[in-house]
PDB file of N, CA and C in Angstrom:
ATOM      1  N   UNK A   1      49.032  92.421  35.786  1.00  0.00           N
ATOM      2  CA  UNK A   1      49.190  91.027  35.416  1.00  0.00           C
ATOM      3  C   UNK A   1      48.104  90.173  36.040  1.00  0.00           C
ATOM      4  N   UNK A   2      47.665  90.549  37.352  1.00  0.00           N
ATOM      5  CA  UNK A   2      46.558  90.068  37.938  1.00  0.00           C
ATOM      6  C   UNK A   2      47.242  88.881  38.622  1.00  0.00           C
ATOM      7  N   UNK A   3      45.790  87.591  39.434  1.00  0.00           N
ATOM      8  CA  UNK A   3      46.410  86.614  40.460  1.00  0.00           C
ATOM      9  C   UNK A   3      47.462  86.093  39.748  1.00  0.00           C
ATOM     10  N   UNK A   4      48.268  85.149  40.794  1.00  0.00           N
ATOM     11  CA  UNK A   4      49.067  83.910  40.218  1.00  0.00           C
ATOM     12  C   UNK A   4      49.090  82.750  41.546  1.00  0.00           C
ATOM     13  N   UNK A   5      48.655  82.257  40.995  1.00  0.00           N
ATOM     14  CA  UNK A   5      49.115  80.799  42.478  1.00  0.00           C
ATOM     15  C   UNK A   5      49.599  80.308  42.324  1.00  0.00           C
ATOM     16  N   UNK A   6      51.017  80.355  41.575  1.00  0.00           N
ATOM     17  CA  UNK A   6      52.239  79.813  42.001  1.00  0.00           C
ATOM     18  C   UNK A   6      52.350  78.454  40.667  1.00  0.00           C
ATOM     19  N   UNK A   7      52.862  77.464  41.248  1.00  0.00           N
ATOM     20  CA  UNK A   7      53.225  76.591  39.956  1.00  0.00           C
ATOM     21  C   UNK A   7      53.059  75.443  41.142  1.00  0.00           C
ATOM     22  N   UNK A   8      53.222  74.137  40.065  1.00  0.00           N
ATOM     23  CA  UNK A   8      53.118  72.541  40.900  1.00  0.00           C
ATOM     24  C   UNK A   8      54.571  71.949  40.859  1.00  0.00           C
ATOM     25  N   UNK A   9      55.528  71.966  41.898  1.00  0.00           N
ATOM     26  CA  UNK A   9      56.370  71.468  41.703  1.00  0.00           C
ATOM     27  C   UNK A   9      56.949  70.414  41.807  1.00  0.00           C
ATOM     28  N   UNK A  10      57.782  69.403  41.052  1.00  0.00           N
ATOM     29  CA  UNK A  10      57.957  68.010  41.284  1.00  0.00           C
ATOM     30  C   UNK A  10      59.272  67.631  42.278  1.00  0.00           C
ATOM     31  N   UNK A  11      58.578  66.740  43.102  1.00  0.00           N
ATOM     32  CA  UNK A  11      60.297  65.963  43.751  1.00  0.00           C
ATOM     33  C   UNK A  11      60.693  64.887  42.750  1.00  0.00           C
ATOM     34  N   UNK A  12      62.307  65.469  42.805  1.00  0.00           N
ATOM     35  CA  UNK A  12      62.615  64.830  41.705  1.00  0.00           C
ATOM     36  C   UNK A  12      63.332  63.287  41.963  1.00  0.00           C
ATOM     37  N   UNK A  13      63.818  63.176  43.527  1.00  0.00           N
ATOM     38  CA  UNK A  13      64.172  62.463  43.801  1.00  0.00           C
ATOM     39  C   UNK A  13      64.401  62.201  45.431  1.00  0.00           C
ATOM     40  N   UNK A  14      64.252  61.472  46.322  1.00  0.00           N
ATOM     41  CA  UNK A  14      64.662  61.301  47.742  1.00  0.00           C
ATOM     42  C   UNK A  14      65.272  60.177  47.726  1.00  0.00           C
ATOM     43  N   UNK A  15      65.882  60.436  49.135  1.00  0.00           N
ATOM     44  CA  UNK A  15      66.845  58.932  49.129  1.00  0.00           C
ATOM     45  C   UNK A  15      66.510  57.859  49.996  1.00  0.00           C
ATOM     46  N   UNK A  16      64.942  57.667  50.646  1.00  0.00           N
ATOM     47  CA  UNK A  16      64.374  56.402  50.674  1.00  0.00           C
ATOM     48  C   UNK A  16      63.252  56.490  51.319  1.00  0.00           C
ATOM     49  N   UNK A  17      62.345  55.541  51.502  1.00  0.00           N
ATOM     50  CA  UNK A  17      60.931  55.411  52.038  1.00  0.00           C
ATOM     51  C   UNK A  17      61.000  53.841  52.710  1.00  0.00           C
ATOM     52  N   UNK A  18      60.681  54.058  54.078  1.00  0.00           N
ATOM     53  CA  UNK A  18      60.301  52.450  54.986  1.00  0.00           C
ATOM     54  C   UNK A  18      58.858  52.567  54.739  1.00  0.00           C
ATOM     55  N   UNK A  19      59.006  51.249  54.519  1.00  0.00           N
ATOM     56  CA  UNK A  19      57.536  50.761  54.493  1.00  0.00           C
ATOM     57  C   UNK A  19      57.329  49.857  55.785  1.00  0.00           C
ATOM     58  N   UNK A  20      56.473  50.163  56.666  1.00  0.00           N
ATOM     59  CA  UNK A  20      55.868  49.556  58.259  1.00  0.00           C
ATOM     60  C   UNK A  20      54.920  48.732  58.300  1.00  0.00           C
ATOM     61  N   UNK A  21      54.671  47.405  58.842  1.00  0.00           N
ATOM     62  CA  UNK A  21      53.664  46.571  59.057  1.00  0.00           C
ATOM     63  C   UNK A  21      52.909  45.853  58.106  1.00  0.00           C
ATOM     64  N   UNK A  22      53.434  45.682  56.644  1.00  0.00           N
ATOM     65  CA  UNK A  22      52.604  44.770  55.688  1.00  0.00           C
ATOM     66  C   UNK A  22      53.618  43.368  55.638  1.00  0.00           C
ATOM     67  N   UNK A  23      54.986  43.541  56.259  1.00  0.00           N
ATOM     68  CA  UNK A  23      55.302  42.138  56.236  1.00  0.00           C
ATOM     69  C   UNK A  23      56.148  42.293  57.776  1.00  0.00           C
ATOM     70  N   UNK A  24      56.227  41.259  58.114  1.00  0.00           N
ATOM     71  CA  UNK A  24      57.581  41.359  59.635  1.00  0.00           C
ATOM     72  C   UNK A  24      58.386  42.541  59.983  1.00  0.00           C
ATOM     73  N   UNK A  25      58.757  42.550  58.749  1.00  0.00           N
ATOM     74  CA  UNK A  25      60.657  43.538  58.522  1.00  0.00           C
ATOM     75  C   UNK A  25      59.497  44.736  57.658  1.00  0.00           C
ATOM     76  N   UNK A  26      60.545  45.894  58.467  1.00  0.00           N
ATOM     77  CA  UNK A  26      59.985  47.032  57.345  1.00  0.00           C
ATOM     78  C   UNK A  26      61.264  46.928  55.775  1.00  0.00           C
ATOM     79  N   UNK A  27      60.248  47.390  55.194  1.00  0.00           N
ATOM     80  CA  UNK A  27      60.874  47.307  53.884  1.00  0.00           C
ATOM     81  C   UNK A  27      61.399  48.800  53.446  1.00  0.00           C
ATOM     82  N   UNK A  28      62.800  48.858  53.002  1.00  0.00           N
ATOM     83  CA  UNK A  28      63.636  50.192  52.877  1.00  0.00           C
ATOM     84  C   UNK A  28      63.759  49.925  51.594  1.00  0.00           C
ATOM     85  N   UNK A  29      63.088  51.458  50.538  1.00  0.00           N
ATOM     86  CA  UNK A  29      63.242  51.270  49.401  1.00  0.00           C
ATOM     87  C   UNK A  29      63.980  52.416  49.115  1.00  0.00           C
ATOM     88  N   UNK A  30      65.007  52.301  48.373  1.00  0.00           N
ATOM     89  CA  UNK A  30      65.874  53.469  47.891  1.00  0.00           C
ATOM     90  C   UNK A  30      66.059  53.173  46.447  1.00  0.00           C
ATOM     91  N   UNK A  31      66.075  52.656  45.647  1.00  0.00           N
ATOM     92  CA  UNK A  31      65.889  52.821  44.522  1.00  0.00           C
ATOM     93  C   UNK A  31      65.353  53.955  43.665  1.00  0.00           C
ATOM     94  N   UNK A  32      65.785  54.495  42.531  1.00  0.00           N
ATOM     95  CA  UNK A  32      65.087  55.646  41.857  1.00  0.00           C
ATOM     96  C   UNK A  32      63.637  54.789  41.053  1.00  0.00           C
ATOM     97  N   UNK A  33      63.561  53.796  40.506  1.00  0.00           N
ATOM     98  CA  UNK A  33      62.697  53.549  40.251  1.00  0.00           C
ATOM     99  C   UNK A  33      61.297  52.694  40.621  1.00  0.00           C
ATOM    100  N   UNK A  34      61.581  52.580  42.125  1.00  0.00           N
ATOM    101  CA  UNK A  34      60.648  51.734  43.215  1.00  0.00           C
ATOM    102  C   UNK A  34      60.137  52.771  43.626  1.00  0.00           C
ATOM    103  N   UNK A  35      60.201  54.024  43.594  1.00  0.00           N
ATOM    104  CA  UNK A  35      59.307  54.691  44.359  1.00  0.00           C
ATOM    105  C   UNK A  35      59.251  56.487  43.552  1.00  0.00           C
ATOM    106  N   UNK A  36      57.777  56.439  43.485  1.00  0.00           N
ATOM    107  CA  UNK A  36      57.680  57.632  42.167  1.00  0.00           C
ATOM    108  C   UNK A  36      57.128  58.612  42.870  1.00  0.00           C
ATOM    109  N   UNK A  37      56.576  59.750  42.675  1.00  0.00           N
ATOM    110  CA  UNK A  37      55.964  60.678  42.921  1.00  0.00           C
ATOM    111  C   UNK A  37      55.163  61.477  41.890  1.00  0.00           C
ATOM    112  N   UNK A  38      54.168  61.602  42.197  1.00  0.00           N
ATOM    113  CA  UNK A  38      53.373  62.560  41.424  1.00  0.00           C
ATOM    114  C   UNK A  38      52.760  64.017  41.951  1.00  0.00           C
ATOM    115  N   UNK A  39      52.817  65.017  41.881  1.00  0.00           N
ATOM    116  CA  UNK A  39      52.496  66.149  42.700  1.00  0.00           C
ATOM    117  C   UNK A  39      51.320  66.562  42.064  1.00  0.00           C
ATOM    118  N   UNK A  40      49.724  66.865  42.745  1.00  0.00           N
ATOM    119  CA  UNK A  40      48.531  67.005  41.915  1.00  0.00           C
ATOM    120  C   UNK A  40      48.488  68.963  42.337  1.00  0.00           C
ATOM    121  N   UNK A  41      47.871  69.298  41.601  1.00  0.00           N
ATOM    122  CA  UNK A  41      47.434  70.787  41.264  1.00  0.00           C
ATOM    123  C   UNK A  41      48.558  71.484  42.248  1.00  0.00           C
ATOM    124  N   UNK A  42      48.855  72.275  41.887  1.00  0.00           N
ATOM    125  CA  UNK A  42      49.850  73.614  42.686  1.00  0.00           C
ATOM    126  C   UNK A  42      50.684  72.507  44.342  1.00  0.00           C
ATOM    127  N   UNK A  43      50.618  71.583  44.073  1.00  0.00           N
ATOM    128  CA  UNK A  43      51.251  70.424  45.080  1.00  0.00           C
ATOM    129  C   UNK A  43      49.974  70.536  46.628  1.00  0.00           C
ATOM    130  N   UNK A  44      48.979  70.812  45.759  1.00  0.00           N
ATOM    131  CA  UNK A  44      47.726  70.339  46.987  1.00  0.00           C
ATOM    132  C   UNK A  44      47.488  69.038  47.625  1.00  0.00           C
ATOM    133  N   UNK A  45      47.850  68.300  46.364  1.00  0.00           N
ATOM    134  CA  UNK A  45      47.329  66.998  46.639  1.00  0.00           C
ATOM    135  C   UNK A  45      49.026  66.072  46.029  1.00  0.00           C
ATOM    136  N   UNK A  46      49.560  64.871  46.652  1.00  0.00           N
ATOM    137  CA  UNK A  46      50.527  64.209  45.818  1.00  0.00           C
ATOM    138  C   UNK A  46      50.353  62.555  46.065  1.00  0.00           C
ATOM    139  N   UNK A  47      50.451  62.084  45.233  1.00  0.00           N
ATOM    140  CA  UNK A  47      50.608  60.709  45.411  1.00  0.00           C
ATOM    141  C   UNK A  47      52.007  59.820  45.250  1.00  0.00           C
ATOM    142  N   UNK A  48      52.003  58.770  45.887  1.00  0.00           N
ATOM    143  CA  UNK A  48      53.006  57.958  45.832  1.00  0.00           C
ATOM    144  C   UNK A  48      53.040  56.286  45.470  1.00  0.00           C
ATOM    145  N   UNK A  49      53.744  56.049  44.626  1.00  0.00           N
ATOM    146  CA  UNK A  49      53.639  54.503  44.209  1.00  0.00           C
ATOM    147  C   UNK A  49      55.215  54.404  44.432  1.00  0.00           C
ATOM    148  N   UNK A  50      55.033  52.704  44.540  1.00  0.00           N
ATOM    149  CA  UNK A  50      55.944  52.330  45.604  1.00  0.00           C
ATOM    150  C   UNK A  50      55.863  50.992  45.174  1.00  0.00           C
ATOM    151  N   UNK A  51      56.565  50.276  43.912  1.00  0.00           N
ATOM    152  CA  UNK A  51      56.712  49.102  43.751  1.00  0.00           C
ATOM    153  C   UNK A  51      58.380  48.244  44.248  1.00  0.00           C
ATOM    154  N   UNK A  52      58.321  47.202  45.442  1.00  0.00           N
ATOM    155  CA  UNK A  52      59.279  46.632  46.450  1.00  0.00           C
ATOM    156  C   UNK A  52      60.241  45.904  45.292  1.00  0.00           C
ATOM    157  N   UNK A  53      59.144  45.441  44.182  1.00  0.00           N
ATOM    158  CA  UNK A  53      59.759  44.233  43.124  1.00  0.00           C
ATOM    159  C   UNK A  53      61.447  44.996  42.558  1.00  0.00           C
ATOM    160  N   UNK A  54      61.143  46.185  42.181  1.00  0.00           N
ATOM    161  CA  UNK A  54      62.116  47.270  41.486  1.00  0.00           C
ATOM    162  C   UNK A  54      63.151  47.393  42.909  1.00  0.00           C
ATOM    163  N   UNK A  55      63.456  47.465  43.339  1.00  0.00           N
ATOM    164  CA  UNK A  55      64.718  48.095  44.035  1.00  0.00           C
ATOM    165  C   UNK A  55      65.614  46.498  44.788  1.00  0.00           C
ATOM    166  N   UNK A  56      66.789  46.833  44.032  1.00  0.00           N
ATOM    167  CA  UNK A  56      67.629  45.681  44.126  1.00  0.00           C
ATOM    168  C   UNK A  56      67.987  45.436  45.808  1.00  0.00           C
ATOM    169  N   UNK A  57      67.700  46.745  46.514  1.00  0.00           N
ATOM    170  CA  UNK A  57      67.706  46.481  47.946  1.00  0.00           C
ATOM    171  C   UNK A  57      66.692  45.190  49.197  1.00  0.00           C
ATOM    172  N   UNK A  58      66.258  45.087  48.104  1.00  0.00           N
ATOM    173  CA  UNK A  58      64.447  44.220  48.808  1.00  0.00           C
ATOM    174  C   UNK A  58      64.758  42.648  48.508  1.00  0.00           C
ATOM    175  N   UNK A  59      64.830  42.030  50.001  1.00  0.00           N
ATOM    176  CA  UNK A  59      65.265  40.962  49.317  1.00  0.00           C
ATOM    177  C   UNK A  59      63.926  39.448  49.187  1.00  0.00           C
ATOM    178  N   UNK A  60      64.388  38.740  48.197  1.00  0.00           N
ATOM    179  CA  UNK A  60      63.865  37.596  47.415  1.00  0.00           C
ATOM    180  C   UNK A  60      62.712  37.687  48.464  1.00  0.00           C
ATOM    181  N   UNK A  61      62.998  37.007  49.966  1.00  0.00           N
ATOM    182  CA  UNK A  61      61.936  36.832  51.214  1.00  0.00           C
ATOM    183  C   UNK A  61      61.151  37.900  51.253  1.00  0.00           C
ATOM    184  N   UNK A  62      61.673  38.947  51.186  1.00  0.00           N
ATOM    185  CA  UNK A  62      60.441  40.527  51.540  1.00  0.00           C
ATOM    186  C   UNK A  62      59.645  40.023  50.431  1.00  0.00           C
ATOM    187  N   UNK A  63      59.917  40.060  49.026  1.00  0.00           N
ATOM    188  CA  UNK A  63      58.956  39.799  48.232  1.00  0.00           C
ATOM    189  C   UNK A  63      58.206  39.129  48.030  1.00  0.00           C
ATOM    190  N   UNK A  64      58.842  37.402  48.805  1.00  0.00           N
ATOM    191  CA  UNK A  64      57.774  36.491  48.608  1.00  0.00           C
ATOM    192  C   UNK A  64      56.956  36.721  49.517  1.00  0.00           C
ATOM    193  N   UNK A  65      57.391  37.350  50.904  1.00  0.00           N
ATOM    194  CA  UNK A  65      55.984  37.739  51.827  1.00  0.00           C
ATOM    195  C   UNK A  65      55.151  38.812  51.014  1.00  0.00           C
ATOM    196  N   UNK A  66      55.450  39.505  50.382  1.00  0.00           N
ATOM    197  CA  UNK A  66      54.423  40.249  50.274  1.00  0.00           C
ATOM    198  C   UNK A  66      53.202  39.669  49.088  1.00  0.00           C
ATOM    199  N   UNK A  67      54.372  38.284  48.263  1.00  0.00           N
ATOM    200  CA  UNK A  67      53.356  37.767  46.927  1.00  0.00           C
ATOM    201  C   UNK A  67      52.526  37.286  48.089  1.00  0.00           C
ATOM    202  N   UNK A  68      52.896  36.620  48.974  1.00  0.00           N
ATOM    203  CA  UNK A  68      51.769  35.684  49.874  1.00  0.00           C
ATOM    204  C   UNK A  68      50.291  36.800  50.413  1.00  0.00           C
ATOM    205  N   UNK A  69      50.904  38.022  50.348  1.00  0.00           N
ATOM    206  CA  UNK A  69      49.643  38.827  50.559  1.00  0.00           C
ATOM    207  C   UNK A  69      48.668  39.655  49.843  1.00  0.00           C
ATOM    208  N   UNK A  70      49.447  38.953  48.201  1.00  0.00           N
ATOM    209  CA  UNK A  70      49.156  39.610  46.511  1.00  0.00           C
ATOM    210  C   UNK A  70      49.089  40.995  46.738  1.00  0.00           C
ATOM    211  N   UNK A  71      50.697  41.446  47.063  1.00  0.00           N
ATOM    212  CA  UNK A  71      50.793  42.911  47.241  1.00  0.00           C
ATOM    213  C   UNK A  71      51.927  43.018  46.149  1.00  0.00           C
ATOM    214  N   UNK A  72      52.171  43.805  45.171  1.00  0.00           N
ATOM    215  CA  UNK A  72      52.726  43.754  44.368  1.00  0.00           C
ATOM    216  C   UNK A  72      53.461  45.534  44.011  1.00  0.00           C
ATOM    217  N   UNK A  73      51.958  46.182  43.997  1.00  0.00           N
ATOM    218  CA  UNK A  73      52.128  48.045  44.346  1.00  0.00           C
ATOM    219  C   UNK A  73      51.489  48.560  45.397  1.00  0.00           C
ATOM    220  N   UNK A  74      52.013  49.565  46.302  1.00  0.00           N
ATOM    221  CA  UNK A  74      51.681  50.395  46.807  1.00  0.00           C
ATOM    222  C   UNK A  74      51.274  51.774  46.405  1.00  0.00           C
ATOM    223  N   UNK A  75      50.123  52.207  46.625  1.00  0.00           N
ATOM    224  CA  UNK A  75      49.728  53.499  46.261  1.00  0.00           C
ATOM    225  C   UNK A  75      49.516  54.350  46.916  1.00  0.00           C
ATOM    226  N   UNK A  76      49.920  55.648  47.749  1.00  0.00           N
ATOM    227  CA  UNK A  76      49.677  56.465  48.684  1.00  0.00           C
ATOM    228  C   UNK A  76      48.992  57.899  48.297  1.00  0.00           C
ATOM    229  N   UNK A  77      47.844  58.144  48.098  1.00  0.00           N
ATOM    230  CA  UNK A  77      47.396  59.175  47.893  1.00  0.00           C
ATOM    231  C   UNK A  77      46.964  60.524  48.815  1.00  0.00           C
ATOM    232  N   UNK A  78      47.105  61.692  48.739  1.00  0.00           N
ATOM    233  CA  UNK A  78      46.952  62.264  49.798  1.00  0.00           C
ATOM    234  C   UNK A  78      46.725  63.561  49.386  1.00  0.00           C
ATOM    235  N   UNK A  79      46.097  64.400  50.191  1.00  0.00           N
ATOM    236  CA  UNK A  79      45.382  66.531  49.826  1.00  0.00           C
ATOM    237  C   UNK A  79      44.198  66.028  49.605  1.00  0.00           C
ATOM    238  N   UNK A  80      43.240  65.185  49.752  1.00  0.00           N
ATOM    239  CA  UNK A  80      41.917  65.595  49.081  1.00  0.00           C
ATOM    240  C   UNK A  80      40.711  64.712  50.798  1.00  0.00           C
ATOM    241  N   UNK A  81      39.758  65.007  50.396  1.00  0.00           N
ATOM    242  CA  UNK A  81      38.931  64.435  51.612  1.00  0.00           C
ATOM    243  C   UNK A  81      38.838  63.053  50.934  1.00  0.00           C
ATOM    244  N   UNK A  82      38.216  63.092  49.902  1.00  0.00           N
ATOM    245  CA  UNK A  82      38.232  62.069  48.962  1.00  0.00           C
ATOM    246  C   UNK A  82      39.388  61.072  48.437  1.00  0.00           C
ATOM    247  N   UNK A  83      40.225  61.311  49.179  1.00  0.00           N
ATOM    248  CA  UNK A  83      41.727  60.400  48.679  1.00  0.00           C
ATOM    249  C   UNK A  83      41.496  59.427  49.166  1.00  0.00           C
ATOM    250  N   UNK A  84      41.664  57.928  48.270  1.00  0.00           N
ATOM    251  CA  UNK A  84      41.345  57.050  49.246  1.00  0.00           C
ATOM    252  C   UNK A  84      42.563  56.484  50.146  1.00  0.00           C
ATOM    253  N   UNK A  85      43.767  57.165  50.547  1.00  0.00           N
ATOM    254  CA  UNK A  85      44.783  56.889  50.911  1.00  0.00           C
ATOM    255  C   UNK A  85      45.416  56.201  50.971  1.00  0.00           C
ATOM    256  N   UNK A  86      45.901  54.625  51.231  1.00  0.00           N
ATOM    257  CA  UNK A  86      46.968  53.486  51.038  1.00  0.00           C
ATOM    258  C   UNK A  86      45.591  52.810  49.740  1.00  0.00           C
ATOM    259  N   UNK A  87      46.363  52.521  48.841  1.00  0.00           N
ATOM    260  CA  UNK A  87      46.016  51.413  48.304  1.00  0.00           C
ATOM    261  C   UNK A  87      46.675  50.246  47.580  1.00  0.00           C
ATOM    262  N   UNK A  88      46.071  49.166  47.507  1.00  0.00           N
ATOM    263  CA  UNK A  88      47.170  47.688  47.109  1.00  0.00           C
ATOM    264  C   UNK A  88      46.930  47.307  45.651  1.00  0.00           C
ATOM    265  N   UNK A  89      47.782  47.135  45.081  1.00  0.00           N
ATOM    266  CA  UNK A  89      47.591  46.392  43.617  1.00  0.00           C
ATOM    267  C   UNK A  89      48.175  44.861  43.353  1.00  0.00           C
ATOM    268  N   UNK A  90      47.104  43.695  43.459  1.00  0.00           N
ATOM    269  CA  UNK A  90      48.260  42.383  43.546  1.00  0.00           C
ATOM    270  C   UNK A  90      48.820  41.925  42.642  1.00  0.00           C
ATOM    271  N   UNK A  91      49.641  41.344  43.259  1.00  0.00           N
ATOM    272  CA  UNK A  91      50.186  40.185  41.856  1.00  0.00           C
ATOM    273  C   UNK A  91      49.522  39.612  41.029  1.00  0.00           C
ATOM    274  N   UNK A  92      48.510  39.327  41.121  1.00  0.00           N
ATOM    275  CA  UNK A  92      47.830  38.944  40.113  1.00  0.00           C
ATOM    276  C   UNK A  92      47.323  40.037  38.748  1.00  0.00           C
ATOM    277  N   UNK A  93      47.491  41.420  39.203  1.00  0.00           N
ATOM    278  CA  UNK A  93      47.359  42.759  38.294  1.00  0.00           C
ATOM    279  C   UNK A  93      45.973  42.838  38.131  1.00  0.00           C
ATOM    280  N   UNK A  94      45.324  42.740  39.239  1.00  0.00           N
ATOM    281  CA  UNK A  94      43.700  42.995  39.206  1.00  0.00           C
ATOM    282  C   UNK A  94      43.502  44.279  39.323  1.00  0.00           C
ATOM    283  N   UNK A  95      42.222  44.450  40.586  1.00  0.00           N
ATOM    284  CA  UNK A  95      42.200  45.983  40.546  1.00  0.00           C
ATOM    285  C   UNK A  95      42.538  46.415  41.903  1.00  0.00           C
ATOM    286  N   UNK A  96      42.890  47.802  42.363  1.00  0.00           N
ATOM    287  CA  UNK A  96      43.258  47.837  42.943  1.00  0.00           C
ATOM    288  C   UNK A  96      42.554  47.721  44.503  1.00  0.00           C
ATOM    289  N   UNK A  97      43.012  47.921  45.864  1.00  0.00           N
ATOM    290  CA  UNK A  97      41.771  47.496  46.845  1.00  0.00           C
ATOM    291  C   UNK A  97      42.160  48.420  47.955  1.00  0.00           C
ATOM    292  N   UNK A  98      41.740  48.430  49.075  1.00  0.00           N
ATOM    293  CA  UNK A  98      42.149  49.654  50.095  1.00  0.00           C
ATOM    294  C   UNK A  98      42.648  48.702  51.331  1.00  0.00           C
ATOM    295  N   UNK A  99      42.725  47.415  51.176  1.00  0.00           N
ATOM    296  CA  UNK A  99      43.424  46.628  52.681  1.00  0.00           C
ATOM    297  C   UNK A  99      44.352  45.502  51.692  1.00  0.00           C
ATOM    298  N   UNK A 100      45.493  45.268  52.825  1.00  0.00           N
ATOM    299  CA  UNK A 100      46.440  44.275  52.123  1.00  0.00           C
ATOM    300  C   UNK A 100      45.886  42.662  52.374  1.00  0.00           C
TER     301      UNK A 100
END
């Protein structure tokens, strides 16, 4: 049959992610749809997005601190040298940037 390296497997779900130091209060997201996962090649590499707006847990204030810092998505990329690791997407839906 020859090599096999295995398969890429997805998390399908966890039950929450703190977010540390972009506003006062860490922000606890448990929601299924505030926080996604993507798993890249054979799970070498995975990324994470992480929008606060979606999870009914986050309240009105967390959000307006974070509009005040036009943070809107979080992007966590990671496995590669080249990953550019945290990145911000603002409210305004520009492009994305590597500091909040």
């Amino acid at each position: 049959m020859g090599f096999t390296a295995g398969y890429t497997a997805p998390v399908e779900q966890w039950e929450s992610t703190v977010i540390h130091g972009l506003i006062d209060v860490p922000i606890t997201l448990t929601g299924f749809w505030s926080q996604t996962y993507l798993p890249g090649h054979h799970n070498t590499t995975e990324a994470f997005l992480f929008e606060p707006q979606l999870d009914k847990g986050v309240s009105h204030a967390m959000l307006e601190a974070l509009a005040l810092k036009n943070i809107a998505v979080i992007v966590m990329e990671l496995g590669t040298i080249d990953s550019p690791g945290i990145r911000y997407l603002g409210t305004d839906w520009g492009e994305f940037r590597n500091s909040p």
